[in-house]
Protein backbone atom coordinates (compact mmCIF):
# COMPACT_ATOMS: atom_id res chain seq x y z
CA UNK A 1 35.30 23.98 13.00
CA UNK A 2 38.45 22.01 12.25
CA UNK A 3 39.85 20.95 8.90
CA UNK A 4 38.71 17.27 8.32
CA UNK A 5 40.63 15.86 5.45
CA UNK A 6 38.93 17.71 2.86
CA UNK A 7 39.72 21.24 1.32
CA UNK A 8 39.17 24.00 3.28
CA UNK A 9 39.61 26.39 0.27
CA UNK A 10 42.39 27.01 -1.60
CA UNK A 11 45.08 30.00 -1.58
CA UNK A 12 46.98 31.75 -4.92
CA UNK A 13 49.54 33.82 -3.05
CA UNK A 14 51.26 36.28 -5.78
CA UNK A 15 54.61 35.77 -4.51
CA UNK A 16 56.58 33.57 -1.79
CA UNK A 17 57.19 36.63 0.63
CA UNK A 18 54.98 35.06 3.48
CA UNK A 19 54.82 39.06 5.30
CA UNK A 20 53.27 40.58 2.49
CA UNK A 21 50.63 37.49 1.21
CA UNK A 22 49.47 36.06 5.09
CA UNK A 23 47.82 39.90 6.20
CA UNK A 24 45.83 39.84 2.71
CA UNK A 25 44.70 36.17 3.28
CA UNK A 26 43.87 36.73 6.81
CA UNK A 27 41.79 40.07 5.78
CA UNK A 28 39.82 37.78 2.84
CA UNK A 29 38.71 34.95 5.76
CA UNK A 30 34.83 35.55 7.37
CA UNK A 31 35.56 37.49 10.70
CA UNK A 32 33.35 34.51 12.43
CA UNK A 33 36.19 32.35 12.07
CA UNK A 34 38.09 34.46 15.15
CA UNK A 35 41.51 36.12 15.33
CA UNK A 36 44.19 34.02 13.39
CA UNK A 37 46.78 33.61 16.39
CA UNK A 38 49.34 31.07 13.91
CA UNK A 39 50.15 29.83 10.73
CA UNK A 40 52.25 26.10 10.08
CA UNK A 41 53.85 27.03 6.87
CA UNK A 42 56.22 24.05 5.29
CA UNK A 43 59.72 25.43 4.49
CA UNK A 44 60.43 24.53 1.56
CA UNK A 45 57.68 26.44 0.34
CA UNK A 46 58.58 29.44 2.21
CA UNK A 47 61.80 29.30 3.03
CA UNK A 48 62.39 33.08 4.04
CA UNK A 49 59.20 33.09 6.39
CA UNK A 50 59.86 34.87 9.14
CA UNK A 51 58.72 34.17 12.71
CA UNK A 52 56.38 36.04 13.13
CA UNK A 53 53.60 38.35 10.74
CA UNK A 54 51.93 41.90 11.22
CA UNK A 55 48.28 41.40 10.75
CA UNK A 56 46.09 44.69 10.59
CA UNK A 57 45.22 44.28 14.32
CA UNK A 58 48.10 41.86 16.04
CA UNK A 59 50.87 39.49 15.30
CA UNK A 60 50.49 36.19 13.79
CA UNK A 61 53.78 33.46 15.00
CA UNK A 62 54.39 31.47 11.91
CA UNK A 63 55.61 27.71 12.70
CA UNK A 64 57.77 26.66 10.04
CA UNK A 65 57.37 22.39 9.64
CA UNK A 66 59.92 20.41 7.40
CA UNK A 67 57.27 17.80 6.76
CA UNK A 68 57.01 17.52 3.05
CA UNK A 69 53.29 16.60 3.77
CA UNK A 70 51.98 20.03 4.50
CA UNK A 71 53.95 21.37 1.02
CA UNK A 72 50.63 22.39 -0.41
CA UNK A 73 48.80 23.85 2.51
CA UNK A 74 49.05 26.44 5.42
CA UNK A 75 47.43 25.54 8.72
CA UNK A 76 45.03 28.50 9.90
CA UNK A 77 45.01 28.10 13.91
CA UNK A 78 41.96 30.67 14.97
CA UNK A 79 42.61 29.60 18.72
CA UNK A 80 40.01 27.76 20.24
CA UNK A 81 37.79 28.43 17.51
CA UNK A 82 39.27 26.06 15.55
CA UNK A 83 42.11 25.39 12.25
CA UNK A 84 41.64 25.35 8.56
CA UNK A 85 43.94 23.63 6.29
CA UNK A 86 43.30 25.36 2.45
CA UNK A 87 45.26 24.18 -0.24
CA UNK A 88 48.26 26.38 -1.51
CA UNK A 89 48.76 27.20 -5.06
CA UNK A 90 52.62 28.05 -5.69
CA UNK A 91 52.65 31.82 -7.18
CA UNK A 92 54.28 30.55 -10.55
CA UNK A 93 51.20 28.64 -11.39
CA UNK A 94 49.86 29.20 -14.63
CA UNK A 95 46.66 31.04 -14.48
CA UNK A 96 44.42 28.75 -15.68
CA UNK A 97 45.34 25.81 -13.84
CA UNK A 98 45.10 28.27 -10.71
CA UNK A 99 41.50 29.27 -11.52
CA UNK A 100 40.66 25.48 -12.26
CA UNK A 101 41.93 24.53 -8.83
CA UNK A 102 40.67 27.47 -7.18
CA UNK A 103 36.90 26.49 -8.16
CA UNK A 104 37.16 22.86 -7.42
CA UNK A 105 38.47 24.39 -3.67
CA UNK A 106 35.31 26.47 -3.53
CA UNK A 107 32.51 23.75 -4.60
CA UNK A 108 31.55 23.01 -1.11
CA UNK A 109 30.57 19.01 -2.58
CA UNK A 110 34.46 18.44 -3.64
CA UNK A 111 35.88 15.31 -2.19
CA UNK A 112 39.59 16.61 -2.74
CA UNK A 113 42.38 17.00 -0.30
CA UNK A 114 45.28 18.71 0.39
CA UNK A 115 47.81 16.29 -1.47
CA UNK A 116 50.16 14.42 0.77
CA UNK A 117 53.96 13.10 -0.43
């Protein structure tokens, strides 16, 4: 399965410390998706990502892009399985506009997509 334009869920990190959010969003993901082998994180969204990220079982590299296209999503590479593309909600969000875009994510009918500058 790859990401095709449209949501692929969406993601509240608490904070912008890529090392201790990515292991907790890679343990929440269905284990039939495969072993998440990379992330594409934008920088200016996480600018103190490192290169790499301890998952519970393996490393994860982290590819930072400068495209200000991919500000509001994280690319999920699960090696030949395939890459999903949810949306990112910046930690300081307020809570309810979190929870408003974290349903519309999850309605499997939504027509939204990541937003593009």
């Amino acid at each position: 399965m790859s990401a095709n334009g449209r949501l692929d869920g969406a993601w509240w990190p608490r904070c912008d410390a890529l090392e201790l959010e990515l292991p907790a969003l890679v343990g929440s993901l269905d284990p039939g998706i495969g072993t998440v082998t990379r992330v594409t994180v934008e920088t200016a969204a996480w600018p103190d990502a490192p290169q790499e990220v301890m998952a519970p079982s393996h490393a994860i590299e982290v590819v930072p892009t400068d495209s200000a296209a991919e500000a509001h999503a994280i690319t999920v590479d699960c090696g030949t399985v395939g890459s999903w593309e949810p949306l990112v909600i910046p930690p300081d969000e307020p809570a309810r506009v979190a929870a408003r875009l974290l349903t519309a994510a999850a309605d499997p009918t939504n027509p939204l997509s990541v937003p593009r500058h």
